[in-house]
Protein backbone atom coordinates (compact mmCIF):
# COMPACT_ATOMS: atom_id res chain seq x y z
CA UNK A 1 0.00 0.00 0.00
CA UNK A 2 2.59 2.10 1.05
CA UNK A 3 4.87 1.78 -2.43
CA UNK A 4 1.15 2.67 -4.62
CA UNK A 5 1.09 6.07 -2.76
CA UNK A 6 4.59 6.69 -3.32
CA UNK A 7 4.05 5.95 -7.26
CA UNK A 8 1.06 7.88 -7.61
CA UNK A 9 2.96 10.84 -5.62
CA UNK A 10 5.81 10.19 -8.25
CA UNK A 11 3.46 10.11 -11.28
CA UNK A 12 1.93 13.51 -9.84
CA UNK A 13 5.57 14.80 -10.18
CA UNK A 14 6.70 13.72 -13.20
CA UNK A 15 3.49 15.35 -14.68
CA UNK A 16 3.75 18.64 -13.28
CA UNK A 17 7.98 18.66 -13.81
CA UNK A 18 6.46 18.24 -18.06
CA UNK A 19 3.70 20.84 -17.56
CA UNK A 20 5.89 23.01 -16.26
CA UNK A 21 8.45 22.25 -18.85
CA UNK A 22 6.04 22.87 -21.51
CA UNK A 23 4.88 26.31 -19.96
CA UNK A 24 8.84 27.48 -20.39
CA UNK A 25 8.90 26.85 -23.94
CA UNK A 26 5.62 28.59 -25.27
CA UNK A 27 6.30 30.72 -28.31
CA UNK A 28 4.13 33.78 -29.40
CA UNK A 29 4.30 34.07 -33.16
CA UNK A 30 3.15 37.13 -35.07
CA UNK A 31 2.12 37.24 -38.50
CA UNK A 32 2.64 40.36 -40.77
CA UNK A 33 2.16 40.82 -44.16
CA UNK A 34 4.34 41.86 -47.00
CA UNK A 35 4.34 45.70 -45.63
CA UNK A 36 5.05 44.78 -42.10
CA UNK A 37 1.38 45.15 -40.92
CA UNK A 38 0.31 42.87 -37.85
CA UNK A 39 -1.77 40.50 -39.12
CA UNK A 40 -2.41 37.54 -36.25
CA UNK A 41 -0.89 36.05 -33.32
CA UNK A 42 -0.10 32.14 -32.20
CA UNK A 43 -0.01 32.23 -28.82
CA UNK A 44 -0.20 28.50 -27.88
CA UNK A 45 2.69 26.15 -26.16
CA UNK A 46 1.58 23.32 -29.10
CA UNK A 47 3.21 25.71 -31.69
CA UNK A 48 7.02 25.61 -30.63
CA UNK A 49 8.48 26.20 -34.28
CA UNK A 50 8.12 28.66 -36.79
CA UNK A 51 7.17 25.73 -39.70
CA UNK A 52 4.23 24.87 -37.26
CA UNK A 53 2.92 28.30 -36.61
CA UNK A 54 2.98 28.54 -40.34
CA UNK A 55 1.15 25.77 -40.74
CA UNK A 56 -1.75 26.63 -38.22
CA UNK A 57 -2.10 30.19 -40.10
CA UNK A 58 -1.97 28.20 -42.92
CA UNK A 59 -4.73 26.15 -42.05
CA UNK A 60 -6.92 29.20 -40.37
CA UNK A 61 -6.36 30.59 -43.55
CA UNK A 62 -7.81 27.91 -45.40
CA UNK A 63 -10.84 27.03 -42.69
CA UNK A 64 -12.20 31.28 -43.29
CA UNK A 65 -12.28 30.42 -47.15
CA UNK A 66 -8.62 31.74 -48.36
CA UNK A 67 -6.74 30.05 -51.30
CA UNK A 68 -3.73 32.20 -50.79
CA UNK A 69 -0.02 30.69 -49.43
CA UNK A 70 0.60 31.90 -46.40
CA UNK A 71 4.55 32.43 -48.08
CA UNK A 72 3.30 35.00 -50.62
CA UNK A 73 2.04 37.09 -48.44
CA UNK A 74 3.25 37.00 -44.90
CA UNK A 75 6.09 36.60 -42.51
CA UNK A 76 5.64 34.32 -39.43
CA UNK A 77 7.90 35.88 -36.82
CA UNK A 78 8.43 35.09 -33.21
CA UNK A 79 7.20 37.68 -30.75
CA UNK A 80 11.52 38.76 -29.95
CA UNK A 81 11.80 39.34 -33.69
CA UNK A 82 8.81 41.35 -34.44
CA UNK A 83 9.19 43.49 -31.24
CA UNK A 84 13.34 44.19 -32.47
CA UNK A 85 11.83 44.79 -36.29
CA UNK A 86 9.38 47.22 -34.78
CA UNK A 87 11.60 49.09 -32.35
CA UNK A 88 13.86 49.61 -35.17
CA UNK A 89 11.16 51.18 -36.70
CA UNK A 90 12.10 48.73 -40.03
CA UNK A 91 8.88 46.91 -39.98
CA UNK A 92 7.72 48.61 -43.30
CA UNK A 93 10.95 47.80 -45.07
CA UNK A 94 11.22 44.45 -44.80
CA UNK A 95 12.94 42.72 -47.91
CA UNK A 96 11.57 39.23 -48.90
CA UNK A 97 15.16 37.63 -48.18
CA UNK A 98 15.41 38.70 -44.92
CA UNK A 99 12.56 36.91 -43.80
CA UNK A 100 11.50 33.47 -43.47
């Protein structure tokens, strides 16, 4: 009896040690357009990588009735980047090689 409370206890651990984990690695991503415009943010821990936040505006892009790529018309950026791009006040210059 006493070594099933000590696993559940451990289990309880373990899951809050990943939840935790998981909190600590949440990206915001911003989406602008072409002209440096904010368009949407990602603000989920699910979408950890740029190619996945892509790929969810990609696919709430798709759900509202859009055929465009996401690529030909917007940058995905994290939340760092965007704030840097707009401190610099360079958000309306943005080249297409730069980005992306």
């Amino acid at each position: 009896m006493k070594k099933e409370k000590q696993t559940k206890h451990t289990r309880l651990h373990i899951k809050e040690n990943s939840q935790n984990n998981r909190a600590t690695k949440k990206q915001k991503w911003i989406l602008i357009n072409k002209q440096g415009r904010l368009s949407g943010i990602l603000d989920h821990s699910d979408f950890d990588t740029r190619e996945k936040a892509k790929s969810w505006f990609q696919r709430t892009s798709d759900i509202s009735g859009g055929t465009i790529n996401i690529n030909d018309f917007y940058y995905v950026l994290k939340s760092e980047e965007y704030e840097f791009l707009k401190e610099l006040d360079v958000l309306d210059i943005i080249a297409d090689d730069c980005m992306n």
